[in-house]
PDB file of N, CA and C in Angstrom:
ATOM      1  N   UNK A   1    -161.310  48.001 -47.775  1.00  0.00           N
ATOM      2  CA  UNK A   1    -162.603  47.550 -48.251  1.00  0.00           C
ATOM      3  C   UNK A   1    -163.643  48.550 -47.765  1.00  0.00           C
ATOM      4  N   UNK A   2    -164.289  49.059 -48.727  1.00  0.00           N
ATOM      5  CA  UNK A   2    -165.102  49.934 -48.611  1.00  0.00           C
ATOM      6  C   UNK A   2    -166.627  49.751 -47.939  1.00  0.00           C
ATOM      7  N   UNK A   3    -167.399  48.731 -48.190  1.00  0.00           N
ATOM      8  CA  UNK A   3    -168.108  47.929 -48.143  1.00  0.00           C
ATOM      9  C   UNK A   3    -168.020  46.844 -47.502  1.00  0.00           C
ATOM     10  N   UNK A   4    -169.456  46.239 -46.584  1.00  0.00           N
ATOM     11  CA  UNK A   4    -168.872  45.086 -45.937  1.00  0.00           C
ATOM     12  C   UNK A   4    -169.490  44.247 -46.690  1.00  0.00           C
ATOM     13  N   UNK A   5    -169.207  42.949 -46.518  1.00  0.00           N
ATOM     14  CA  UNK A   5    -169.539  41.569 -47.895  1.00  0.00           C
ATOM     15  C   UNK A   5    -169.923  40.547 -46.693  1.00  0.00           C
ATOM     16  N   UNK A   6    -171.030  40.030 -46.747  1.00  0.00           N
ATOM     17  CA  UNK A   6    -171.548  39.131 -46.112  1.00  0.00           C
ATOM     18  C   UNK A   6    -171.222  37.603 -46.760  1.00  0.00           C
ATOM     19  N   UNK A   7    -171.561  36.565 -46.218  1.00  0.00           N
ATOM     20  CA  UNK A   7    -170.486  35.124 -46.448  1.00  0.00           C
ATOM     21  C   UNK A   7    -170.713  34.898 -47.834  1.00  0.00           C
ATOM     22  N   UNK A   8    -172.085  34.859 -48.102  1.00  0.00           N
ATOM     23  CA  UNK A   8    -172.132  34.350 -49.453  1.00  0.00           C
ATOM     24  C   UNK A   8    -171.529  35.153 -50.600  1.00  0.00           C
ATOM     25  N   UNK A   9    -171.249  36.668 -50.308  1.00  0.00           N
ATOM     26  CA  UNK A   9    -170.906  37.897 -50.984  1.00  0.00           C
ATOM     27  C   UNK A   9    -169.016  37.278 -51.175  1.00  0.00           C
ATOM     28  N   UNK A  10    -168.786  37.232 -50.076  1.00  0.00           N
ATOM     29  CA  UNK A  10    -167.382  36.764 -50.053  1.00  0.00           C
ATOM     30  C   UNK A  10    -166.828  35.201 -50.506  1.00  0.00           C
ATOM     31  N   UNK A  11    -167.856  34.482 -50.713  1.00  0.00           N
ATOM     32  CA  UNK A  11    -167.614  33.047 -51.067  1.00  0.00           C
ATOM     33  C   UNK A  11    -167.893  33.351 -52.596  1.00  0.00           C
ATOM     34  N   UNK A  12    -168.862  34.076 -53.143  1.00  0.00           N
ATOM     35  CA  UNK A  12    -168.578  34.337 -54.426  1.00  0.00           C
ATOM     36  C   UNK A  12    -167.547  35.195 -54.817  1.00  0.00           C
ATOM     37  N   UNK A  13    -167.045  36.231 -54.720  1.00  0.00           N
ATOM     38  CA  UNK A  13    -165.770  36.648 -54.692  1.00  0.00           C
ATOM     39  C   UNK A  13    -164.753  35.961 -54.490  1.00  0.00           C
ATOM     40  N   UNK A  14    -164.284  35.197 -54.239  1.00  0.00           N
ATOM     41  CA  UNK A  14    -163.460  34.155 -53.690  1.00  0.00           C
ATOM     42  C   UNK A  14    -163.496  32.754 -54.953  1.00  0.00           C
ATOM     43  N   UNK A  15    -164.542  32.446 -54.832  1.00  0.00           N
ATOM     44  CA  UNK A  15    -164.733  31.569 -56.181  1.00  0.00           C
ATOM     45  C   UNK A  15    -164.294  32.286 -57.639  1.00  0.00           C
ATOM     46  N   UNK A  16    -164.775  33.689 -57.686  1.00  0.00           N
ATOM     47  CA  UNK A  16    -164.445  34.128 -58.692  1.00  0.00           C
ATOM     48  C   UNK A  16    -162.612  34.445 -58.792  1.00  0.00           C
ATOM     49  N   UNK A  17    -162.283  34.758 -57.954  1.00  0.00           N
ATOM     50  CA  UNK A  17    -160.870  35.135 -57.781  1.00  0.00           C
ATOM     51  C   UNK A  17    -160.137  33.666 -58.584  1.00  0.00           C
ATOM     52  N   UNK A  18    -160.550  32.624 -57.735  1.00  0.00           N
ATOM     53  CA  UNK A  18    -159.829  30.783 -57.982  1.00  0.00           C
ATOM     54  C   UNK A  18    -160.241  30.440 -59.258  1.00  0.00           C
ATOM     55  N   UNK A  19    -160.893  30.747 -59.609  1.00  0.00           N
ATOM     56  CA  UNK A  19    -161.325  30.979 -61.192  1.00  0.00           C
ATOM     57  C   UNK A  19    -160.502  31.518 -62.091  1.00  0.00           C
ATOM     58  N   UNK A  20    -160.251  32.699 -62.037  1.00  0.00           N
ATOM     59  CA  UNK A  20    -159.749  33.462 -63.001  1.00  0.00           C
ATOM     60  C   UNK A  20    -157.699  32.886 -62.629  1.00  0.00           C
ATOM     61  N   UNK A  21    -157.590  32.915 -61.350  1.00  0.00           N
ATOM     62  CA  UNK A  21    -156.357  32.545 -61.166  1.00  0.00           C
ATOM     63  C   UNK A  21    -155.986  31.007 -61.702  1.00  0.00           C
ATOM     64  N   UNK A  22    -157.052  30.310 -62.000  1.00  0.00           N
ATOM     65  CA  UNK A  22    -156.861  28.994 -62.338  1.00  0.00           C
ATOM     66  C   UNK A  22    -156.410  29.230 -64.057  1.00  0.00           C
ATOM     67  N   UNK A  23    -156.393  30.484 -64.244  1.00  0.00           N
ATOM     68  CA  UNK A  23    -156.850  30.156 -66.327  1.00  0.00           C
ATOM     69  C   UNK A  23    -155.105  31.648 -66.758  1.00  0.00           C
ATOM     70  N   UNK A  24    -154.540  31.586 -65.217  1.00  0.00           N
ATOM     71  CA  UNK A  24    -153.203  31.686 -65.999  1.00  0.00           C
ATOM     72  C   UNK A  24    -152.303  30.917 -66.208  1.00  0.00           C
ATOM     73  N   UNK A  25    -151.568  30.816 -67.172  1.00  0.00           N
ATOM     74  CA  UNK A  25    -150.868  29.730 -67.941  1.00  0.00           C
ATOM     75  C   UNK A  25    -149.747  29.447 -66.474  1.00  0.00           C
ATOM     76  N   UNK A  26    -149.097  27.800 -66.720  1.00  0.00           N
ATOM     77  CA  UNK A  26    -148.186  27.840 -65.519  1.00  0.00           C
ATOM     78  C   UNK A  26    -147.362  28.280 -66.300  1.00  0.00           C
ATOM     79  N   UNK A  27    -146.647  28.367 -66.960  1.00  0.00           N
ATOM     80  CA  UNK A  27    -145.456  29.179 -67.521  1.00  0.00           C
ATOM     81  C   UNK A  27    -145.294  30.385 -66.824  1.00  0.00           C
ATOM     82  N   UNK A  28    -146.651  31.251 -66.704  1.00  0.00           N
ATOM     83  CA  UNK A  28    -146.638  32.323 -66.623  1.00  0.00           C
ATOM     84  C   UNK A  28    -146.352  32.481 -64.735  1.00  0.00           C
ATOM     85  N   UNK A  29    -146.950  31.873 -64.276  1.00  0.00           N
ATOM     86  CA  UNK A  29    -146.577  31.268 -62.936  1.00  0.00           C
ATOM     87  C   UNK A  29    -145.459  31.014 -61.922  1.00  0.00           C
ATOM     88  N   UNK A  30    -144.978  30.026 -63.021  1.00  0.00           N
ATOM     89  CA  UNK A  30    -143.684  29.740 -63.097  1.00  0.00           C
ATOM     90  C   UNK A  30    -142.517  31.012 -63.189  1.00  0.00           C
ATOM     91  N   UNK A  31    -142.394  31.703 -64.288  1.00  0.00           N
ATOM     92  CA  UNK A  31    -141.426  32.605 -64.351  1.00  0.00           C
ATOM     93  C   UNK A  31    -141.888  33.973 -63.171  1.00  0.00           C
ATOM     94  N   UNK A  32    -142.947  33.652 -62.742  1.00  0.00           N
ATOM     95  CA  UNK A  32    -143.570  34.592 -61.627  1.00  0.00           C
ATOM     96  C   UNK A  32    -142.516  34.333 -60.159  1.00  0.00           C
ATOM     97  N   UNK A  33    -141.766  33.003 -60.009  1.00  0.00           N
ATOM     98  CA  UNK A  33    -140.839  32.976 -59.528  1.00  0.00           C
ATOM     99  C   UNK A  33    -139.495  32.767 -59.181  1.00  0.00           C
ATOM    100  N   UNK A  34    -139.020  33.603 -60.453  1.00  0.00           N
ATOM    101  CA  UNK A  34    -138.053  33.696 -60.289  1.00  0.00           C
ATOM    102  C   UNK A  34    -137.193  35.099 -60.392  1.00  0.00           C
ATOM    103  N   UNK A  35    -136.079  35.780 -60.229  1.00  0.00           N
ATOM    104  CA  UNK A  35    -135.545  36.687 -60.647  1.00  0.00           C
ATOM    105  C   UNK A  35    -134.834  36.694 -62.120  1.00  0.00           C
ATOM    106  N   UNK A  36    -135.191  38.001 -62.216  1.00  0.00           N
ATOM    107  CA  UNK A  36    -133.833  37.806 -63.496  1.00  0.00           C
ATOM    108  C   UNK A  36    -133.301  39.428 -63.634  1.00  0.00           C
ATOM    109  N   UNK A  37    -132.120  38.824 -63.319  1.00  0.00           N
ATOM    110  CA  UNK A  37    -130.640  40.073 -63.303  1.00  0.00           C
ATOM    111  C   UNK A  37    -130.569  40.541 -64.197  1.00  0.00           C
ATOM    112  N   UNK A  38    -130.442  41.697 -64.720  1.00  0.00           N
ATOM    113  CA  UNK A  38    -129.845  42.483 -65.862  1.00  0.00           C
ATOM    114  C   UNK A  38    -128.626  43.362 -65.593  1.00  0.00           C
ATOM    115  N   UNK A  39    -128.297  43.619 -66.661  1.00  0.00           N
ATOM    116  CA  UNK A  39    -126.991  44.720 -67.172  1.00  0.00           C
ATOM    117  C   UNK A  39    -127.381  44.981 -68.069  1.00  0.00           C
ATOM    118  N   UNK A  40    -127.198  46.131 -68.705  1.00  0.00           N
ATOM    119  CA  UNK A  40    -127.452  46.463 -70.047  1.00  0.00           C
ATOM    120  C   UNK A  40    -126.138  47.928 -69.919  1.00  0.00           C
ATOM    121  N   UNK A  41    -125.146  47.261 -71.010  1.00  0.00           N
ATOM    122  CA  UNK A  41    -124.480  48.545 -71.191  1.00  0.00           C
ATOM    123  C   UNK A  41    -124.452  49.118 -72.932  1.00  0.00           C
ATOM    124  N   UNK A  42    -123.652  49.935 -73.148  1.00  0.00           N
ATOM    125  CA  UNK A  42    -123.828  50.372 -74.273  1.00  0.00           C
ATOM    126  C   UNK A  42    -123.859  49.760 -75.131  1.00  0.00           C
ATOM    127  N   UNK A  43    -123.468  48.537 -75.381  1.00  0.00           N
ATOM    128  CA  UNK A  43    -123.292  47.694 -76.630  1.00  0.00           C
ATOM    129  C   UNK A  43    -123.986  46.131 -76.132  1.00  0.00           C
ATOM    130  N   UNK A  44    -124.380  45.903 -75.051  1.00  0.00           N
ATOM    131  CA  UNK A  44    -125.306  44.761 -75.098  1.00  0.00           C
ATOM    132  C   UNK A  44    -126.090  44.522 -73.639  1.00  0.00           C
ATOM    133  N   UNK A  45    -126.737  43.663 -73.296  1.00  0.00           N
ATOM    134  CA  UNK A  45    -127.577  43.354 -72.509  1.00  0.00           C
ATOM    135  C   UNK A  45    -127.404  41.852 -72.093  1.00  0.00           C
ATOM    136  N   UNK A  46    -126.640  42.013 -70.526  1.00  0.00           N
ATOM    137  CA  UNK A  46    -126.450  40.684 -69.735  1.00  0.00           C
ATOM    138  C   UNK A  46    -127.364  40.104 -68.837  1.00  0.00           C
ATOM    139  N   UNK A  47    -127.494  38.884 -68.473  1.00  0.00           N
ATOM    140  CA  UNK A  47    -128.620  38.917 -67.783  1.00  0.00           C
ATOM    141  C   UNK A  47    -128.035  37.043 -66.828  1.00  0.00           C
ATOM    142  N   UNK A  48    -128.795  37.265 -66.316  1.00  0.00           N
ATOM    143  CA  UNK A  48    -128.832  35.972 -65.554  1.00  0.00           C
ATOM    144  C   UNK A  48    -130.285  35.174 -64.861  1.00  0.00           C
ATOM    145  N   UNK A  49    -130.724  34.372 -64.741  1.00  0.00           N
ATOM    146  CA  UNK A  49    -132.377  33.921 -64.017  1.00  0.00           C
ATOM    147  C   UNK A  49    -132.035  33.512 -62.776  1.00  0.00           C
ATOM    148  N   UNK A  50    -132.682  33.466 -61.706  1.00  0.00           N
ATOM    149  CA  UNK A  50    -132.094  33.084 -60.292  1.00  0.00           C
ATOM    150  C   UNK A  50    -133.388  33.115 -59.757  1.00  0.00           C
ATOM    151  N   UNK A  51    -133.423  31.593 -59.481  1.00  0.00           N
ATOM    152  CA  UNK A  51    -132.447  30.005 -59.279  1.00  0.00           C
ATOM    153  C   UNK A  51    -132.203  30.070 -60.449  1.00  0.00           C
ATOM    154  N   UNK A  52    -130.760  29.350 -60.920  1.00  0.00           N
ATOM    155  CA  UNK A  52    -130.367  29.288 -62.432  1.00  0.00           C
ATOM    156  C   UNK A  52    -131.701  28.111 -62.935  1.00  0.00           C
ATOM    157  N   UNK A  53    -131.764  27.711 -63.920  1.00  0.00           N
ATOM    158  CA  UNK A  53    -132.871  26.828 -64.538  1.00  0.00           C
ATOM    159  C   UNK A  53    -133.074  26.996 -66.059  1.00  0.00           C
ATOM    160  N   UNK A  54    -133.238  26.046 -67.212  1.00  0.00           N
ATOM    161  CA  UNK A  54    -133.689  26.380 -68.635  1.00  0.00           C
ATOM    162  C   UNK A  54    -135.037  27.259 -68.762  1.00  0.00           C
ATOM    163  N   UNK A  55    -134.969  28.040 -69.512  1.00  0.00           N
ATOM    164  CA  UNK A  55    -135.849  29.040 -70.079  1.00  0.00           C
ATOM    165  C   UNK A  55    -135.299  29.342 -71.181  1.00  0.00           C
ATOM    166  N   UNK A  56    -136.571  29.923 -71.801  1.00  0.00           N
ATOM    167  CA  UNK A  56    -136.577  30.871 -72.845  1.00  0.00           C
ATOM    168  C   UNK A  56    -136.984  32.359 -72.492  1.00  0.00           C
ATOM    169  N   UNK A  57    -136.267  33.205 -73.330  1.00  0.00           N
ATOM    170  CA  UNK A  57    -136.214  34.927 -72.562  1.00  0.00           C
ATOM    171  C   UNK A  57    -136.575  35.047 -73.987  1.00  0.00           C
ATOM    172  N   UNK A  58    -137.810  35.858 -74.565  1.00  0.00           N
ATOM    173  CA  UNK A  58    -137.769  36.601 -76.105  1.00  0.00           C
ATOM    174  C   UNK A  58    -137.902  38.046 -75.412  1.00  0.00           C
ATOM    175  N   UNK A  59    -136.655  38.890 -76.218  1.00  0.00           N
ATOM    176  CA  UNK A  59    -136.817  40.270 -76.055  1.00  0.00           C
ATOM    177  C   UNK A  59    -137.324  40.376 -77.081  1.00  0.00           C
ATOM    178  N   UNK A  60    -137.529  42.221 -77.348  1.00  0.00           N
ATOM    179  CA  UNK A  60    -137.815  43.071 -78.538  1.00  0.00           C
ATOM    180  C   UNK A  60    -137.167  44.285 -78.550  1.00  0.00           C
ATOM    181  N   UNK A  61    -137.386  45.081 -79.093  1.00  0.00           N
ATOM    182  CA  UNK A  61    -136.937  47.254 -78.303  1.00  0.00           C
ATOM    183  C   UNK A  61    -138.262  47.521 -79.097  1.00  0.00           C
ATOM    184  N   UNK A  62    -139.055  48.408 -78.630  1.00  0.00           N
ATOM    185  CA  UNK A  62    -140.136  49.095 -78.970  1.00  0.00           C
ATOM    186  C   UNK A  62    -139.499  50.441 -78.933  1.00  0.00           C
ATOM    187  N   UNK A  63    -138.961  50.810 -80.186  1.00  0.00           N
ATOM    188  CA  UNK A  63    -138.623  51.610 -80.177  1.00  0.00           C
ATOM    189  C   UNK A  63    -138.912  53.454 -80.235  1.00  0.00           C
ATOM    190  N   UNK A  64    -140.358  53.075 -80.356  1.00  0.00           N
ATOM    191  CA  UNK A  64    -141.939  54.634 -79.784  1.00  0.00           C
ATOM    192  C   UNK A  64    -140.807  54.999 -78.108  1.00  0.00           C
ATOM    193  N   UNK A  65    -140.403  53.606 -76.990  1.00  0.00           N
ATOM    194  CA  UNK A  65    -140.470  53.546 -76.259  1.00  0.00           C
ATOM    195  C   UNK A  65    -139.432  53.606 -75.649  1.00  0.00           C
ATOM    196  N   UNK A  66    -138.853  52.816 -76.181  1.00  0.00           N
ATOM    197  CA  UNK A  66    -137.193  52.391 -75.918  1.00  0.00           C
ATOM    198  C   UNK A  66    -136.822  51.688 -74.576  1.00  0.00           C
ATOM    199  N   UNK A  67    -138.090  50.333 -74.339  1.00  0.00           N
ATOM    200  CA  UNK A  67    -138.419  49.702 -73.023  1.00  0.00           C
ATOM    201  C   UNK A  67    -138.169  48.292 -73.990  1.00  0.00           C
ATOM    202  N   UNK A  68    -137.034  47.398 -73.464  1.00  0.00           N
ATOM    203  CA  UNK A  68    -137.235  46.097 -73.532  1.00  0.00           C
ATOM    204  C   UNK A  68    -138.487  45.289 -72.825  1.00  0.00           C
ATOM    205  N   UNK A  69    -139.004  44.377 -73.646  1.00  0.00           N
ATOM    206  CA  UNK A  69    -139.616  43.497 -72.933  1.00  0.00           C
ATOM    207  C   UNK A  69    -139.227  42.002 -73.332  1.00  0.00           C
ATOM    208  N   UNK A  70    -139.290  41.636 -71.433  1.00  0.00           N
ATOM    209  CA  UNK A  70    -138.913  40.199 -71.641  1.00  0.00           C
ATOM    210  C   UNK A  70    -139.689  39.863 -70.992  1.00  0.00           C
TER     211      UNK A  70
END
């Protein structure tokens, strides 16, 4: 920290932080803890979530890129 922030400086910062953290989806949250294993060999892509649990995984291939996203 470059700068020092006096209480009210830091209580608004702080409010603003609980704010913005309040307006991500829990889904998004949620899959924030967990792992997920991959393999990917020449002909397909294995995977596992850990803790095991139901989900949904949507891939794609961007292929400019050639980076799955899940």
């Amino acid at each position: 920290m470059s700068e020092a922030w006096d209480d009210d400086e830091l209580l608004s910062r702080l409010r603003a932080a609980m704010t913005a953290a309040e307006a991500v989806p829990r889904e998004i949250v949620e899959a924030g803890r967990l792992t997920i294993e991959l393999e990917i060999t020449d002909s397909s892509l294995l995977g596992q979530v850990v803790p095991p649990g139901a989900g949904k995984v949507r891939t794609g291939l961007d292929v400019s890129t050639s980076w799955f996203t899940l």
